[in-house]
Protein backbone atom coordinates (compact mmCIF):
# COMPACT_ATOMS: atom_id res chain seq x y z
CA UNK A 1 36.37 13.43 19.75
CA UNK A 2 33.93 14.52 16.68
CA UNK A 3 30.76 12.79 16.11
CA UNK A 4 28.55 12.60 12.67
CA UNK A 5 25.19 12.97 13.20
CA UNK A 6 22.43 11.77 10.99
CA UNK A 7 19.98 14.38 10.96
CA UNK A 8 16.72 13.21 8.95
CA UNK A 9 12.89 14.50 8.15
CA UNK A 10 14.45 17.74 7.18
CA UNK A 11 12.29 20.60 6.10
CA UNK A 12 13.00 20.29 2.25
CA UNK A 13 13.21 24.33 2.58
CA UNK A 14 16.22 23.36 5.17
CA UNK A 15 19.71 24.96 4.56
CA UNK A 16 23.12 24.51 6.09
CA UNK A 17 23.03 28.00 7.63
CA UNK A 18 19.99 27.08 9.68
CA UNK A 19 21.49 23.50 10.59
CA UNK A 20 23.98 24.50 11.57
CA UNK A 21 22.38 27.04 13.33
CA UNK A 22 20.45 24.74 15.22
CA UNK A 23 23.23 22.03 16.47
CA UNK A 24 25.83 25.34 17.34
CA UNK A 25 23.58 25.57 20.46
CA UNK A 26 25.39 22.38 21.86
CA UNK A 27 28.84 23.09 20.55
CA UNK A 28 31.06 23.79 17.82
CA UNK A 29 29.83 22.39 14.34
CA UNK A 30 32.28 21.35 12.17
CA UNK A 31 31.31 20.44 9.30
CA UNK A 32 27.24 20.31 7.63
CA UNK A 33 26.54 18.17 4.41
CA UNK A 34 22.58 18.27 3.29
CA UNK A 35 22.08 15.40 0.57
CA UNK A 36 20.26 16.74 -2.35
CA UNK A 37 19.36 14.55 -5.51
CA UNK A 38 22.22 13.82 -7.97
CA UNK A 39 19.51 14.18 -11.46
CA UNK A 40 17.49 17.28 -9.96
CA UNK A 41 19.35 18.82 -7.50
CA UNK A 42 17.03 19.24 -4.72
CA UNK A 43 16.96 18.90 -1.23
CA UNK A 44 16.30 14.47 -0.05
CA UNK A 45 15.63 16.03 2.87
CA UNK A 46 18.24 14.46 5.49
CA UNK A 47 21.71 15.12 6.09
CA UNK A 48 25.27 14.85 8.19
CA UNK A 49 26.21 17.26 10.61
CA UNK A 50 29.92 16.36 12.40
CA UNK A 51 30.64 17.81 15.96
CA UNK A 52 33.48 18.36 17.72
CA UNK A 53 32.07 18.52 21.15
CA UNK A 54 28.23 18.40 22.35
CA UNK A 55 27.24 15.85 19.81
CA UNK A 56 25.08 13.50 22.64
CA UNK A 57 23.62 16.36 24.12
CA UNK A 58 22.61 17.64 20.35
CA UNK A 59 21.18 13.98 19.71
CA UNK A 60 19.15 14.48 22.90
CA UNK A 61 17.60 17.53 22.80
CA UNK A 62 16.97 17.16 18.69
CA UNK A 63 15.14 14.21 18.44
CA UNK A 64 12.01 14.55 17.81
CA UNK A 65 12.14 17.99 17.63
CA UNK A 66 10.02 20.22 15.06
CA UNK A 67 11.66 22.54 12.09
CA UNK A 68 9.36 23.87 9.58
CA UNK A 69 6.16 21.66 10.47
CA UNK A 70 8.61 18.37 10.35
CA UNK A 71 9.59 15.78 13.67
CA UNK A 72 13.58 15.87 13.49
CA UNK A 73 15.16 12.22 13.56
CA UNK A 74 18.18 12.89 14.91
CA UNK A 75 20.62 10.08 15.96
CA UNK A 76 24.33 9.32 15.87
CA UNK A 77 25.07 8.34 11.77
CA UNK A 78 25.92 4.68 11.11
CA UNK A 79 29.62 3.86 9.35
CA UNK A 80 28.62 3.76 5.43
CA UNK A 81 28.66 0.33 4.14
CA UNK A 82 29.91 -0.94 0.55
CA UNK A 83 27.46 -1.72 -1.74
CA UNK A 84 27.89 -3.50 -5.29
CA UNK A 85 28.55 -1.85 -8.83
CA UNK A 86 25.43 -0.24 -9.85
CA UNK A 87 24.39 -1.84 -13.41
CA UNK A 88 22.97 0.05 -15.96
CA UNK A 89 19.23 -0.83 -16.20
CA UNK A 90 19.17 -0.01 -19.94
């Protein structure tokens, strides 16, 4: 059974090569999305990685670890929840 993983903290230099990188050492990675900033592009600096297998033991051994001078928070990612229409703020 996959698993989505929240990964968060990121480096902001972070890309999904090295992600993925880093969670392949628990199993097979199937899929990396890092959020960047609709207006400017860059990096939020957290992001989804889903697993097919070794997802808990990824969660485990991540959290808390460091990448690029950051503390990893790495847990299993919550179902996404509706929110209402934006309005325009104009």
């Amino acid at each position: 059974m996959s698993k989505r993983i929240y990964v968060g903290n990121l480096p902001f230099s972070a890309n999904d090569q090295e992600v993925r990188e880093l969670f392949e050492e628990f199993g097979e990675v199937t899929s990396v999305n890092l959020i960047t900033d609709r207006e400017t592009g860059r990096p939020r600096g957290f992001g989804f990685v889903e697993m097919g297998e070794g997802g808990s033991e990824a969660i485990d051994a991540l959290n808390g670890k460091e990448m690029g001078g950051r503390t990893l928070n790495v847990n299993e990612a919550r179902p996404r929840t509706e929110r209402a229409p934006r309005r325009d703020r104009w």
